[in-house]
Protein backbone atom coordinates (compact mmCIF):
# COMPACT_ATOMS: atom_id res chain seq x y z
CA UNK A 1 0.00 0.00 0.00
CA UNK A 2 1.34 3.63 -0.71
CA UNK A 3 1.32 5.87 1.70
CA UNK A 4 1.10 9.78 0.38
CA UNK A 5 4.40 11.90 2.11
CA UNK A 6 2.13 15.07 3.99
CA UNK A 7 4.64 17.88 3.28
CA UNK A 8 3.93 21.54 2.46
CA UNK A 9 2.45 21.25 -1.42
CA UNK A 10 0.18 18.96 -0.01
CA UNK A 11 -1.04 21.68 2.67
CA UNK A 12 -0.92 23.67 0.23
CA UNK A 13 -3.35 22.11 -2.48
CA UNK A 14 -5.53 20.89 0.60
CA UNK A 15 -5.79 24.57 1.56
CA UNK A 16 -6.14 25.75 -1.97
CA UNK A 17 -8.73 23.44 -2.95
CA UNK A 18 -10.96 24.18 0.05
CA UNK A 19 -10.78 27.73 -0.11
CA UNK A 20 -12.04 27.70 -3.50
CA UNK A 21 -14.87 25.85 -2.80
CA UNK A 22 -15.84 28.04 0.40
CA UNK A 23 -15.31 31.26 -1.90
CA UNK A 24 -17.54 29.10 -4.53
CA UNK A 25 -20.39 28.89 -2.35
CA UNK A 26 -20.34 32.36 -0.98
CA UNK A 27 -20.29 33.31 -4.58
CA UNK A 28 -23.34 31.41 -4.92
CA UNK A 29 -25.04 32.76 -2.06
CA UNK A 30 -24.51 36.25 -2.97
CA UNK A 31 -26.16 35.13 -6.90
CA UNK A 32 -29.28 33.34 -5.80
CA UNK A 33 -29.57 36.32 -3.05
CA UNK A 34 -29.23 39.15 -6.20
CA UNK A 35 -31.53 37.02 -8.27
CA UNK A 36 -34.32 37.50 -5.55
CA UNK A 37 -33.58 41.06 -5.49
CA UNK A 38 -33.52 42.07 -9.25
CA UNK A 39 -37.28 39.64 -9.20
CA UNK A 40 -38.04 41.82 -6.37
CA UNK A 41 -37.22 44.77 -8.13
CA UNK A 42 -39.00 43.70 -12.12
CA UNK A 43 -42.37 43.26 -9.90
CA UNK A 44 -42.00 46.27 -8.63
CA UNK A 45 -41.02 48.33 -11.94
CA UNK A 46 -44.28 46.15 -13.31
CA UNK A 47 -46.61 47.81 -10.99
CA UNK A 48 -47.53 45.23 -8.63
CA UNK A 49 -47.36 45.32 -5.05
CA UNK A 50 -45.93 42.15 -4.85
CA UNK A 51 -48.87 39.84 -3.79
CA UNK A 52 -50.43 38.15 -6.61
CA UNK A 53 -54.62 38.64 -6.41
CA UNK A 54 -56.13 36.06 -5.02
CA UNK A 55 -58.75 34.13 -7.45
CA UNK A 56 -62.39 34.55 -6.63
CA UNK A 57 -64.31 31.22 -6.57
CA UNK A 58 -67.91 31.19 -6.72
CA UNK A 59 -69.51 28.57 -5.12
CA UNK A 60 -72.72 26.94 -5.96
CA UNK A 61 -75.09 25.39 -4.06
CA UNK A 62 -75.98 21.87 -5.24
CA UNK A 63 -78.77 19.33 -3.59
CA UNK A 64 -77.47 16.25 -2.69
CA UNK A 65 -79.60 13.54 -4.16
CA UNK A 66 -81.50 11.20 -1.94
CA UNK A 67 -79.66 7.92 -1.54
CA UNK A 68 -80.92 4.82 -0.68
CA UNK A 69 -79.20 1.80 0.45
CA UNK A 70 -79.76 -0.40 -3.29
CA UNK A 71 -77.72 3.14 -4.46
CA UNK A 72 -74.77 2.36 -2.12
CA UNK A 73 -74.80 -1.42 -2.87
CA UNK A 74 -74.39 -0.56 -6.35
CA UNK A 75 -72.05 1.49 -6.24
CA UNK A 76 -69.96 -0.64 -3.91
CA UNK A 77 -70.66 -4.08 -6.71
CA UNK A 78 -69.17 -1.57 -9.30
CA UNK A 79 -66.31 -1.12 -7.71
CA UNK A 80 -65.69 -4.45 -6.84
CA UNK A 81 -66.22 -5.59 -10.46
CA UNK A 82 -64.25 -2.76 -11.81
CA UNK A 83 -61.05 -3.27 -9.15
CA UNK A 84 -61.13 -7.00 -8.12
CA UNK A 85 -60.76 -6.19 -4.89
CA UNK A 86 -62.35 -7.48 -1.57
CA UNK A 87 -63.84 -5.48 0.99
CA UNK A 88 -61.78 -7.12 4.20
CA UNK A 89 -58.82 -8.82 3.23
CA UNK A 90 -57.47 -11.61 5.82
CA UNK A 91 -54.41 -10.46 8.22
CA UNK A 92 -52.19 -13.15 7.54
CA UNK A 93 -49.59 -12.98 4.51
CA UNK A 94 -49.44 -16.17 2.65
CA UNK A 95 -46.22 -16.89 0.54
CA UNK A 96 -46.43 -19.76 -1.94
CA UNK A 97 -42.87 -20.89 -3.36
CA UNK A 98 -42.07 -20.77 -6.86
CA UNK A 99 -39.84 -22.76 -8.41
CA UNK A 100 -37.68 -22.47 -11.50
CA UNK A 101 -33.91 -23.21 -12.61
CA UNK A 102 -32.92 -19.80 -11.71
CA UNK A 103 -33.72 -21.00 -7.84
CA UNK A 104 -33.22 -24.67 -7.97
CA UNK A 105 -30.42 -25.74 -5.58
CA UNK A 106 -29.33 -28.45 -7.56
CA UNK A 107 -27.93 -25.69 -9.41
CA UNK A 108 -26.41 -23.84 -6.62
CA UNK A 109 -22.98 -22.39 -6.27
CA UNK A 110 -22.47 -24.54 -3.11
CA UNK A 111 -22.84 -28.13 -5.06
CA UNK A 112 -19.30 -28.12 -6.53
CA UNK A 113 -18.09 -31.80 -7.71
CA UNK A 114 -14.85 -32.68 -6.80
């Protein structure tokens, strides 16, 4: 194993190398802060006030038709045709094995003929 000799270049390049990346991301810093400004600034030039008006919904009133309990039978058959799915499914987990030649262990890595 090689060992790398610490002597002053490699301070040096250490140093280097992590002062670049510190100035880097002050650098970066000081863009993304600018970039909010100057946004800041265009919305302001634009005439707004900075706070985007807030949508009006209008809301209607609708009657709720009458439901009966064939409706939410219905319904509930629909679904079950449309998903497959069961209403209570049982809390046990049931895991059949499958077998093929990728699992087989006559084929295993283990079996080795001598």
């Amino acid at each position: 194993m090689l060992f790398l000799a610490v002597t002053a270049g490699t301070w040096l390049v250490t140093g280097l190398g992590f002062g670049i990346v510190l100035v880097l991301l002050c650098l970066f810093v000081f863009v993304m802060k600018g970039q909010g400004a100057l946004m800041q600034w265009i919305e302001a030039k634009a005439g707004g006030n900075g706070k985007a008006a807030a949508p009006v919904a209008v809301v209607k009133e609708e009657k709720a038709a009458a439901q009966t309990p064939d409706d939410l039978v219905a319904v509930a058959y629909a679904l079950h045709l449309f998903y497959g799915l069961h209403d209570i499914d049982a809390p046990r987990l049931t895991l059949h094995p499958h077998h093929s030649t990728w699992n087989e262990h006559t084929f295993g890595i283990n079996n080795l003929d001598r």
